[in-house]
N, C-alpha and C. Protein backbone atom coordinates (compact mmCIF):
# COMPACT_ATOMS: atom_id res chain seq x y z
N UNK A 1 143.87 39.68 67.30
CA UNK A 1 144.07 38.31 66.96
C UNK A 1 143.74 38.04 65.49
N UNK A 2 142.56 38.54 65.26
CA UNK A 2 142.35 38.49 63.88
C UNK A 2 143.38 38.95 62.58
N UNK A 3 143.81 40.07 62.87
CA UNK A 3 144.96 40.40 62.08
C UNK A 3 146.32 39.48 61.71
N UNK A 4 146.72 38.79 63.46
CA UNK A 4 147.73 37.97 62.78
C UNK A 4 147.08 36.73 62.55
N UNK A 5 146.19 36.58 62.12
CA UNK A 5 145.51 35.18 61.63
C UNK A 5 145.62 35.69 60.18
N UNK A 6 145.15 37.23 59.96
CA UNK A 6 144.68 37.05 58.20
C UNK A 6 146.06 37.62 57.35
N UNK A 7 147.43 37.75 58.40
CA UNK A 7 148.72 37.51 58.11
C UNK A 7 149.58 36.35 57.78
N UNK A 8 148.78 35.06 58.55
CA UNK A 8 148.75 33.84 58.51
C UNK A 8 148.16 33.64 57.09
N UNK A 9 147.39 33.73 56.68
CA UNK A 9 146.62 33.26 56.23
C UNK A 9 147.17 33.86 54.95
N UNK A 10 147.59 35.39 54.47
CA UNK A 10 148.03 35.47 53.28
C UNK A 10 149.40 35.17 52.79
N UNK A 11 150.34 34.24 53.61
CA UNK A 11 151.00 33.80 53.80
C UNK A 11 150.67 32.51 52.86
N UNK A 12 149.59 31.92 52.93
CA UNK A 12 149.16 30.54 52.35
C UNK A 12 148.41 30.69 51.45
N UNK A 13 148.22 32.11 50.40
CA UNK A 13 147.72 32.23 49.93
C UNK A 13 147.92 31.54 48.29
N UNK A 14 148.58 30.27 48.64
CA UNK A 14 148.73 29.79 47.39
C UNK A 14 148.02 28.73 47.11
N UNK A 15 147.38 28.46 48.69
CA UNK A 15 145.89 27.33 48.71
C UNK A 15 144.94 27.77 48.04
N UNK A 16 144.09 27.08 47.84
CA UNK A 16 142.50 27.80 47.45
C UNK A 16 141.90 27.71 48.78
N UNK A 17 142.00 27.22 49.28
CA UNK A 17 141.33 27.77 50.61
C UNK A 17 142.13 27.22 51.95
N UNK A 18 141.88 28.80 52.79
CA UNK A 18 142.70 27.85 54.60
C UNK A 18 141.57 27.57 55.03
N UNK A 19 141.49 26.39 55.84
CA UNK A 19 140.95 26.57 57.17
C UNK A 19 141.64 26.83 58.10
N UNK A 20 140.54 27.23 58.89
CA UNK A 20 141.01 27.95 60.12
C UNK A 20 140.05 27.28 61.77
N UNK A 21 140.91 26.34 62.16
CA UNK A 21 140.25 25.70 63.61
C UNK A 21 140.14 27.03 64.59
N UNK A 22 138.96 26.97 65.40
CA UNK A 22 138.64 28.25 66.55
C UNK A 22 138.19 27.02 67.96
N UNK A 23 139.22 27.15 69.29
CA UNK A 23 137.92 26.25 70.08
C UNK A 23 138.01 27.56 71.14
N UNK A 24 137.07 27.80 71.68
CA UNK A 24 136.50 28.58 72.46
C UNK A 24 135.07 28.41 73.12
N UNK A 25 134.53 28.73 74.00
CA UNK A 25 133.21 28.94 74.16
C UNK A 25 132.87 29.91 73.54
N UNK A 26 133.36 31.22 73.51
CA UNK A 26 132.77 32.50 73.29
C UNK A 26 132.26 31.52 71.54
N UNK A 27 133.39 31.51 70.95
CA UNK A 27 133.21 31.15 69.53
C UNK A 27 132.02 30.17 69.09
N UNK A 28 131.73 29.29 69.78
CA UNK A 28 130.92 27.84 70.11
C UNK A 28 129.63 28.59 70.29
N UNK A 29 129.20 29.42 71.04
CA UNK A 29 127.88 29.44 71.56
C UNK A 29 127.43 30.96 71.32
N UNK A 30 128.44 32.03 71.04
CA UNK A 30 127.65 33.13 70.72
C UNK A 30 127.00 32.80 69.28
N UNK A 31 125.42 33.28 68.61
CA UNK A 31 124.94 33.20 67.66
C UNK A 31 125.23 33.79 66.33
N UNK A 32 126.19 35.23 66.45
CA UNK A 32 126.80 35.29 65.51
C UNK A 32 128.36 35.15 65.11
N UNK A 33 128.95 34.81 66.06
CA UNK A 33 130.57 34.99 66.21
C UNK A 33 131.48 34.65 64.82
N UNK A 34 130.45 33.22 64.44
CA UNK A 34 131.85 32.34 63.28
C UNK A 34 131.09 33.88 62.02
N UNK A 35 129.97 34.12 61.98
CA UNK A 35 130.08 34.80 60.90
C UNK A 35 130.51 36.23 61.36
N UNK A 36 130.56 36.86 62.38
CA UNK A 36 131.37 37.81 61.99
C UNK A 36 133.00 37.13 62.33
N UNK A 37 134.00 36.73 62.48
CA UNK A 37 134.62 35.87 62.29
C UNK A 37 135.02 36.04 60.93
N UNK A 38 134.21 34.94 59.55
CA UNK A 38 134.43 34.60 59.28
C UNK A 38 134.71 36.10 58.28
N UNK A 39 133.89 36.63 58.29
CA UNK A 39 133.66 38.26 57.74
C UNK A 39 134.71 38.84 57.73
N UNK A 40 135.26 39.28 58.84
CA UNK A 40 136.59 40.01 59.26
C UNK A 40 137.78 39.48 58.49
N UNK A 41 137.93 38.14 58.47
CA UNK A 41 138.84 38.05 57.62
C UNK A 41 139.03 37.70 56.29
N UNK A 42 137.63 37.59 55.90
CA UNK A 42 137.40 38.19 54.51
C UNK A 42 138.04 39.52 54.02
N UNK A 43 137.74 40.51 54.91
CA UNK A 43 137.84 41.49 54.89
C UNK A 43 139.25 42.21 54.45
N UNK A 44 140.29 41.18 55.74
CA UNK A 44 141.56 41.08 56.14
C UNK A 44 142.48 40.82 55.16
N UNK A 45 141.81 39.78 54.39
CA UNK A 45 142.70 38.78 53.74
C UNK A 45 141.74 38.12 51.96
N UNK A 46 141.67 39.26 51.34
CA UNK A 46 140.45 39.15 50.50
C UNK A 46 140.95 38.22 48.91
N UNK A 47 142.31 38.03 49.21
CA UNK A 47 142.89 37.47 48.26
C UNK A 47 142.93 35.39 48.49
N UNK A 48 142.35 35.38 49.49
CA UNK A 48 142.52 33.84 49.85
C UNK A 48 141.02 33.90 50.96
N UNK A 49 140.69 32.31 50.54
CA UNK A 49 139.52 31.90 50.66
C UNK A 49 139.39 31.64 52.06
N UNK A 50 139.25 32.36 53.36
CA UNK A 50 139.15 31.85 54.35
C UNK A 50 137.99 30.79 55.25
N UNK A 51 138.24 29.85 55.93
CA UNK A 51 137.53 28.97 56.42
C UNK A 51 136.90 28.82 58.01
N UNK A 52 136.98 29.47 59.35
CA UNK A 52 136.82 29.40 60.38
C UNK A 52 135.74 28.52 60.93
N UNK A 53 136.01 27.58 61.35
CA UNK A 53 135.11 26.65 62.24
C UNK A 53 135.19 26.17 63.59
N UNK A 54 134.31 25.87 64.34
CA UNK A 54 134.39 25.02 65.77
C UNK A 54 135.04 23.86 65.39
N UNK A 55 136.63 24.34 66.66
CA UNK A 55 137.52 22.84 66.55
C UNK A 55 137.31 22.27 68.30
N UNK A 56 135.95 22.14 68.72
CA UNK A 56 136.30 21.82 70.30
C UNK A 56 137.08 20.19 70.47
N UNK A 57 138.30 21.02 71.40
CA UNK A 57 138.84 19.98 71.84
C UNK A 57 140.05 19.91 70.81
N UNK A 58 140.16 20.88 70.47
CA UNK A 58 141.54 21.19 69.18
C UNK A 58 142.64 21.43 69.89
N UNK A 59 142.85 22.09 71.19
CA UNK A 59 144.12 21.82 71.62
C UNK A 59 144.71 20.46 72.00
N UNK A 60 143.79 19.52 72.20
CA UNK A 60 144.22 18.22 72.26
C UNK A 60 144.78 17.63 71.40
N UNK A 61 143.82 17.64 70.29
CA UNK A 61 144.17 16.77 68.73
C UNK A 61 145.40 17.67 68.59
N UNK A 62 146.05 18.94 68.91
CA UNK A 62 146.93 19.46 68.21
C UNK A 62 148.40 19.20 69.33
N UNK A 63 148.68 18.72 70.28
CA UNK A 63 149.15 18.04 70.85
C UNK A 63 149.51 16.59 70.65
N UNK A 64 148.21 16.07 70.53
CA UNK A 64 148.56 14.82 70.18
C UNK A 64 149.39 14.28 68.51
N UNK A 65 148.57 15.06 67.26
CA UNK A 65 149.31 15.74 66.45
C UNK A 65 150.88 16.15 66.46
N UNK A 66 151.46 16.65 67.59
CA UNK A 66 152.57 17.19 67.58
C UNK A 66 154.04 15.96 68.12
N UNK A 67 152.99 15.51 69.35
CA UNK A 67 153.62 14.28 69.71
C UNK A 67 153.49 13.49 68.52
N UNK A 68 152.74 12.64 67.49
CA UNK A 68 153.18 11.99 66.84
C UNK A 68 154.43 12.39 65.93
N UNK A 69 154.07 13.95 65.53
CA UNK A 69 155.01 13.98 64.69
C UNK A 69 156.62 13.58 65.39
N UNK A 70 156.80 14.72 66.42
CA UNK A 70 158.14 14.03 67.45
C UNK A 70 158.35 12.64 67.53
N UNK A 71 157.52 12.15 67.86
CA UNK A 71 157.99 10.36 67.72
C UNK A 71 158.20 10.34 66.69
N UNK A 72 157.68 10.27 65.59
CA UNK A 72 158.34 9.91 64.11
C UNK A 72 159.40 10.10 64.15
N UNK A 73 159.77 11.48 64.00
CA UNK A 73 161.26 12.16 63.69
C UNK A 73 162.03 11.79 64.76
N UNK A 74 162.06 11.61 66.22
CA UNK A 74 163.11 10.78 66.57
C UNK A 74 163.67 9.51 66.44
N UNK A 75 162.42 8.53 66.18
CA UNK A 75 162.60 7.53 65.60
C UNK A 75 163.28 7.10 63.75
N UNK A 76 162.57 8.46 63.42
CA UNK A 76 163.19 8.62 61.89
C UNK A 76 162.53 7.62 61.06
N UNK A 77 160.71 7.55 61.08
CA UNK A 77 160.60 6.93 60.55
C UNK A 77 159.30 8.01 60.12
N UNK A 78 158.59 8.13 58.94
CA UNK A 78 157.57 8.57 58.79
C UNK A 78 156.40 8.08 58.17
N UNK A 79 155.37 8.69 57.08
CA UNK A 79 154.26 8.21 56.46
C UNK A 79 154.92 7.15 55.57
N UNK A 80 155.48 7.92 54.70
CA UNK A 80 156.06 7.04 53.40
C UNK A 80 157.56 6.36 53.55
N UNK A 81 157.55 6.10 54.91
CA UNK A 81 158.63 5.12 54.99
C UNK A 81 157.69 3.93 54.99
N UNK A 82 156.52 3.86 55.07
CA UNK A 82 155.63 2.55 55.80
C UNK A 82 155.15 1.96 54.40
């Protein structure tokens, strides 16, 4: 998993930095996870600034996220139409 994340990630390497949302338990509650985590794709991806954090409850917001965007675009209306 990590690999196609820090494929992702050098992909965007024209940011100064990605973040990167994680929701999991394992991720949430083991004591070292986000830093080795965050390590690995340092490692992976040493040309861009990687970010990994607890997103609990990120598949929601990223749903709900997705639905807005769909409503917009069927409606055909967006940010800077307003």
């Amino acid at each position: 998993m990590l690999t196609a994340v820090s494929v992702f990630v050098d992909h965007l390497s024209y940011l100064k930095v990605v973040n990167v949302a994680c929701d999991g338990s394992l991720f949430r509650k083991h004591p070292k996870m986000a830093r080795l985590v965050n390590g690995f794709l340092d490692a992976l991806s040493p040309n861009t600034k990687t970010k990994v954090f607890d997103a609990e409850q990120g598949s929601c917001v990223g749903v709900a996220f997705m639905a807005a965007i769909v409503g917009n675009s069927a409606t055909g209306s967006s940010p800077s139409n307003k």
